[in-house]
Protein backbone atom coordinates (compact mmCIF):
# COMPACT_ATOMS: atom_id res chain seq x y z
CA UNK A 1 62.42 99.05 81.69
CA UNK A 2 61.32 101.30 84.47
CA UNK A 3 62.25 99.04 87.08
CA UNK A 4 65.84 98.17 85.38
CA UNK A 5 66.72 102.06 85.41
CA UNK A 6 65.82 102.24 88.67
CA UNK A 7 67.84 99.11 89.89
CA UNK A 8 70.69 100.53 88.11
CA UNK A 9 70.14 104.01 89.68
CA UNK A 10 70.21 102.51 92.87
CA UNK A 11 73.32 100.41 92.71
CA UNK A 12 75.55 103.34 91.00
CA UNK A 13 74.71 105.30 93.84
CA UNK A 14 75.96 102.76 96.35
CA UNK A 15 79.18 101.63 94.06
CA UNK A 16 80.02 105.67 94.05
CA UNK A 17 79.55 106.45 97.44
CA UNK A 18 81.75 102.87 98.00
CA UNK A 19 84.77 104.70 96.11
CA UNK A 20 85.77 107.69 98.56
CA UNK A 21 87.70 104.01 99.56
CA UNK A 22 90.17 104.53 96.49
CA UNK A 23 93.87 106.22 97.41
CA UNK A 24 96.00 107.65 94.39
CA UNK A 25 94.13 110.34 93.76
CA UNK A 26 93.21 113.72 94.97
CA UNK A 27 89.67 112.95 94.02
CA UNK A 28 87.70 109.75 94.38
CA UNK A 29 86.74 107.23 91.22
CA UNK A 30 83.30 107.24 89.53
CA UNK A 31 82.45 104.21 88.40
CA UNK A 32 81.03 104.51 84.82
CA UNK A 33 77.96 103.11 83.88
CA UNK A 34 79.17 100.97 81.37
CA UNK A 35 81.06 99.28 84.65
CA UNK A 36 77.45 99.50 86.51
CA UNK A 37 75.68 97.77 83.78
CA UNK A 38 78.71 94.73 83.53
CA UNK A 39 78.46 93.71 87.54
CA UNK A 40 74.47 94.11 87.44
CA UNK A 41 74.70 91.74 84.39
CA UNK A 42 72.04 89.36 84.77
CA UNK A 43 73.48 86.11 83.41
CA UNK A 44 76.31 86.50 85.80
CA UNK A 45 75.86 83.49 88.20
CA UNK A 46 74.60 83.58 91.28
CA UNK A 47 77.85 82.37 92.96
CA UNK A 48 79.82 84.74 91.65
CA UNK A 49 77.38 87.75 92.84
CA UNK A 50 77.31 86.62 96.46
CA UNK A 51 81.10 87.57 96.22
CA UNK A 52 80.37 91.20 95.19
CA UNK A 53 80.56 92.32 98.37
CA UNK A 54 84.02 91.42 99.50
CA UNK A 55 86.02 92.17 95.83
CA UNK A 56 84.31 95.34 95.38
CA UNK A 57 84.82 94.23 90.83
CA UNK A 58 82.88 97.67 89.66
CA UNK A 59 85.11 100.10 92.34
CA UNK A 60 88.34 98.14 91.04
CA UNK A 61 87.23 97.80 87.52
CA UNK A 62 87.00 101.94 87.83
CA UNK A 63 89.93 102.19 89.71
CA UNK A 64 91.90 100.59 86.72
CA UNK A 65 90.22 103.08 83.73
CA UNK A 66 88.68 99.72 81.66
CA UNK A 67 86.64 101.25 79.17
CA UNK A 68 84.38 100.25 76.47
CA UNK A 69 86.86 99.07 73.29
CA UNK A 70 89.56 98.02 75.46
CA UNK A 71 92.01 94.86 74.61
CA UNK A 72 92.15 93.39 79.08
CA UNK A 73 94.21 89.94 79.35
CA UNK A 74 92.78 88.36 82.77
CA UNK A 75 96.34 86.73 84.18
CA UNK A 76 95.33 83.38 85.39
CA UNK A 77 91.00 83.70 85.65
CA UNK A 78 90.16 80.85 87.70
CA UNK A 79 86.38 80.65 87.35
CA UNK A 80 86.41 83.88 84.90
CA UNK A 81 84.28 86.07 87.83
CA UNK A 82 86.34 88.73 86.65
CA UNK A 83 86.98 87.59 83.40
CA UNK A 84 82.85 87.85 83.02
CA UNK A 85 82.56 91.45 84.28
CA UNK A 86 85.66 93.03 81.72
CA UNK A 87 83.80 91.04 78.71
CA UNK A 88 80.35 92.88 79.33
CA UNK A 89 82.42 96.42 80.41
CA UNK A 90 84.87 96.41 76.97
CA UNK A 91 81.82 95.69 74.77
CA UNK A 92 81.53 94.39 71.55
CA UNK A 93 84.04 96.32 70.47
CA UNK A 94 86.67 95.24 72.98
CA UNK A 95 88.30 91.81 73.36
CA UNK A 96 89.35 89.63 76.92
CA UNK A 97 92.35 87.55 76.83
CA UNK A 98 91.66 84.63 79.85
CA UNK A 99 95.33 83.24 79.75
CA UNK A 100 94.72 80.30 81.06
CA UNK A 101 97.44 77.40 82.48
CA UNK A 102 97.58 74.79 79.63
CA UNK A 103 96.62 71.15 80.94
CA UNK A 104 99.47 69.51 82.41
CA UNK A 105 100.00 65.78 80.50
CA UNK A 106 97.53 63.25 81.94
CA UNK A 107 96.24 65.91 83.92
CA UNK A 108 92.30 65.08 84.41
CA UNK A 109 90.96 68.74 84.90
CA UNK A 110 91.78 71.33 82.56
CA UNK A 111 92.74 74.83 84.23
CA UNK A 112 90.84 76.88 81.30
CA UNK A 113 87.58 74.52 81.58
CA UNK A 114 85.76 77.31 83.26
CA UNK A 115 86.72 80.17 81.12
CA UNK A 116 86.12 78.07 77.92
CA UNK A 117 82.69 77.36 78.79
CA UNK A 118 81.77 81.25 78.83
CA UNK A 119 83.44 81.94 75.83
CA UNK A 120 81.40 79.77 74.11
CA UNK A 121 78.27 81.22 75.82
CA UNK A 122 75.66 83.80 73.97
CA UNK A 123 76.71 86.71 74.37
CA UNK A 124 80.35 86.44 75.48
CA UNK A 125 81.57 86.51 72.12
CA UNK A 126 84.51 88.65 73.26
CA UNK A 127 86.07 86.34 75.36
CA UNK A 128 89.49 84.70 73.69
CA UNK A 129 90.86 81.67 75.58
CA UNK A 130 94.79 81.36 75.61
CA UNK A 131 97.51 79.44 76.97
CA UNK A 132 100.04 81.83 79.89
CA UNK A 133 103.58 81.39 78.87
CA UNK A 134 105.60 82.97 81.50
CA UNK A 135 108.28 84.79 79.36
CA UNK A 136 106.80 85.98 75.53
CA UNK A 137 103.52 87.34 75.12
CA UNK A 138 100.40 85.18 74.19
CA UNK A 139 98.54 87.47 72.41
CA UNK A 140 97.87 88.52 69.05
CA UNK A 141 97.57 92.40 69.65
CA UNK A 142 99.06 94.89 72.27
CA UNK A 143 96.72 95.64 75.32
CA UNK A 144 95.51 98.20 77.48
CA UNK A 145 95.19 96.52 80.74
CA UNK A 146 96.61 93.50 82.46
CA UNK A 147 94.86 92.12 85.17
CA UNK A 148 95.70 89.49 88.06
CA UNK A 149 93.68 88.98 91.04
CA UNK A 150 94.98 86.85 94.06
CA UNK A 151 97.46 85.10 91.71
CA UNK A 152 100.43 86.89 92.07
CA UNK A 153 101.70 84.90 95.21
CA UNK A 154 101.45 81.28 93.24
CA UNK A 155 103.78 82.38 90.52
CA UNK A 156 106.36 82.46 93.12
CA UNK A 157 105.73 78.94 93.23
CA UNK A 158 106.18 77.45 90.26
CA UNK A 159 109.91 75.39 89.98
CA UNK A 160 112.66 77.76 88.67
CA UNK A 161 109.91 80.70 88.87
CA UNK A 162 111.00 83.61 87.15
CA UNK A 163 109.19 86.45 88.10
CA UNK A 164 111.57 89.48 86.40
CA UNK A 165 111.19 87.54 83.10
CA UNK A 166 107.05 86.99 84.02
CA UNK A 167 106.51 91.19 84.74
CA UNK A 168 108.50 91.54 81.12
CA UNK A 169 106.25 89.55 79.31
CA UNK A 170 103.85 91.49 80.81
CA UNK A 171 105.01 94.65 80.58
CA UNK A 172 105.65 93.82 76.20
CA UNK A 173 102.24 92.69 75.97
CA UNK A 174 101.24 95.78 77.14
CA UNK A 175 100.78 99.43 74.52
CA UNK A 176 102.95 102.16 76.02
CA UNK A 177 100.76 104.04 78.12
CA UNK A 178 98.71 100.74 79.21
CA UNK A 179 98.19 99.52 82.77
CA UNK A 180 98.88 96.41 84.87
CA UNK A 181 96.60 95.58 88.16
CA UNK A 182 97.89 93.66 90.51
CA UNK A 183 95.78 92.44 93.41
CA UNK A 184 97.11 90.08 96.56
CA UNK A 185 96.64 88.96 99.58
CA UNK A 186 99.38 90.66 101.98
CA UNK A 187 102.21 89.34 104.37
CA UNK A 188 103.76 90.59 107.16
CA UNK A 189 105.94 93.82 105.87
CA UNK A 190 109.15 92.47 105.52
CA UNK A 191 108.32 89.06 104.53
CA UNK A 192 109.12 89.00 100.78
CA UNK A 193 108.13 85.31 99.25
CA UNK A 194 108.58 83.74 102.73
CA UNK A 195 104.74 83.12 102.66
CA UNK A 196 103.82 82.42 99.27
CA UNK A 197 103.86 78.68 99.56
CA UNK A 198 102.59 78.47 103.07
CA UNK A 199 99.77 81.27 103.83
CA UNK A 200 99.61 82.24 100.37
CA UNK A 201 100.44 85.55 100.48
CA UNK A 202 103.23 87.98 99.78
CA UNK A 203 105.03 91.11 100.80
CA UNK A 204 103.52 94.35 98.99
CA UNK A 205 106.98 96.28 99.34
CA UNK A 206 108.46 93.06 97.83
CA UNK A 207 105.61 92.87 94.65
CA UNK A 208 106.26 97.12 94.49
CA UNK A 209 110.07 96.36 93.48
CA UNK A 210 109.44 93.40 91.95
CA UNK A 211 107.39 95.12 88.76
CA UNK A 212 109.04 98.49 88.98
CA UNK A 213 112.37 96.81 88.05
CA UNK A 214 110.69 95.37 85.03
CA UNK A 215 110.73 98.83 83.72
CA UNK A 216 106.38 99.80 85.24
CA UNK A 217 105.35 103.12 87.03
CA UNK A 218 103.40 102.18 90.36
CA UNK A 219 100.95 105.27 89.75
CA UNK A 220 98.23 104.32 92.18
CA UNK A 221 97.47 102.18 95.05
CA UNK A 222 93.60 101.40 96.53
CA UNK A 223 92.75 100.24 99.90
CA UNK A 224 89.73 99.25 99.20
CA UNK A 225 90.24 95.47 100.00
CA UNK A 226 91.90 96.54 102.69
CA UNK A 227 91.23 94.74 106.35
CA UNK A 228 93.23 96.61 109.44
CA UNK A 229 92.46 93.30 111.61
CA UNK A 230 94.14 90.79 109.21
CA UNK A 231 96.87 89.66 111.31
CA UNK A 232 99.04 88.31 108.22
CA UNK A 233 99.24 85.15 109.81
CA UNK A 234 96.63 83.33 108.92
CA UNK A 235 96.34 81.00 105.87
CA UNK A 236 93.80 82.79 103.26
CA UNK A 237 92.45 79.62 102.41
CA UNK A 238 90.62 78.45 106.06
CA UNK A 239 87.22 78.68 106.82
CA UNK A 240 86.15 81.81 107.79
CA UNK A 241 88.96 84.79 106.12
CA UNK A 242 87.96 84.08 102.67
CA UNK A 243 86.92 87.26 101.14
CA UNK A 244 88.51 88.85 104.71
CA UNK A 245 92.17 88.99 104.13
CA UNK A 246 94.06 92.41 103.99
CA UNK A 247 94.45 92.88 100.48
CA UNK A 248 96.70 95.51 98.21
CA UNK A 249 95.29 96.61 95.00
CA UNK A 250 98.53 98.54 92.91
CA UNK A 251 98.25 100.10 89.30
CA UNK A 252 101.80 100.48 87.60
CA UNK A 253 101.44 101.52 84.09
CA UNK A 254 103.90 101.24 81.71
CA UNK A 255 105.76 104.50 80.07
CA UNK A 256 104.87 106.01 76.62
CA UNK A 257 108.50 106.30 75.97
């Protein structure tokens, strides 16, 4: 027990000093314990924790106010690293949405595989597996947070994408007064969705306007994924920039009235 507290100590220490990184504030973000406790979680794998470094989860997880109790949706999961992390932060008392692609007909892999598997593990009980439809909300209760990581670029690519109707359904899912992270990997300024397809990015300024005009608040932007010496150029998917990309991390939140 000794040794836990002191493991804990150590690596809320770090993660604090880690968030005079955050922007948006006049003051930096502590990260809670209960955020601490949910990235040291030991039956996170092994692959995901090798990643810590580069995503920075308990800074971001701070960053976006998830708190014990809290109803998160986790916008397309992939793997569920993140989806993994909110589950053990929200508590027993909180619920995760992993809205998940359904399985495309004769489709051999399943795009919520992954997440399914921890929801049925001990002591994930909080996780809820459900389908993304891109226009109505998929959930049975409003939520406090909405969360997409490094996805945001790939719904420009779907056929007949539409993105104004997407940030709707998003922003109706969401209780007045609740927030919506989006994470990407950023194009040149200027750009737009030129790149989505190709380098798999996209233009901040473009994503900015693109939520606001579905009726969200940008009220804070991090740079703590950020990387001066991305030249914006390079596709995010090569050898060698994964985890290295220049990355923008924006919280909108959505009005009380």
């Amino acid at each position: 027990m000794f040794y836990r507290s002191l493991v804990l100590t150590a690596v809320s220490a770090t993660l604090l000093a880690g968030c005079a990184s955050l922007s948006g504030g006049s003051a930096a973000t502590a990260v809670p314990a209960a955020i601490t406790a949910a990235v040291a979680e030991k039956s996170r794998p092994d692959a995901d924790r090798v990643r810590d470094a580069d995503r920075k989860p308990a800074e971001l997880l701070a960053f976006a106010g998830i708190k014990a109790g809290d109803k998160v949706a986790d916008l397309l999961p992939g793997g569920g690293y993140f989806t993994r992390i909110f589950s053990k932060a929200v508590g027993a008392k909180g619920t995760v949405y992993a809205m998940a692609n359904p399985k495309a007909p004769n489709a051999a892999a399943d795009p919520a595989a992954a997440v399914i598997a921890i929801a049925a593990e001990a002591g994930y009980g909080n996780v809820k597996v459900v389908s993304l439809d891109m226009a109505k909300p998929a959930t049975p209760e409003p939520l406090d947070v909405v969360w997409t990581s490094l996805n945001y670029h790939d719904l420009q690519n779907r056929p007949n994408a539409d993105l104004g109707a997407f940030n709707k359904m998003v922003f109706n899912s969401l209780k007045p007064g609740g927030v919506y992270i989006v994470i990407d990997h950023a194009a040149e300024k200027g750009s737009g969705k030129r790149d989505t397809s190709t380098l798999h990015r996209i233009d901040a300024d473009f994503v900015k306007a693109e939520v606001q005009a579905a009726g969200f608040k940008l009220e804070a932007e991090s740079t703590l994924l950020a990387h001066p010496a991305d030249d914006h150029k390079s596709v995010n998917r090569e050898t060698g920039i994964r985890g290295k990309t220049d990355q923008f991390v924006f919280k909108f939140r959505k009005p009380k009235r």
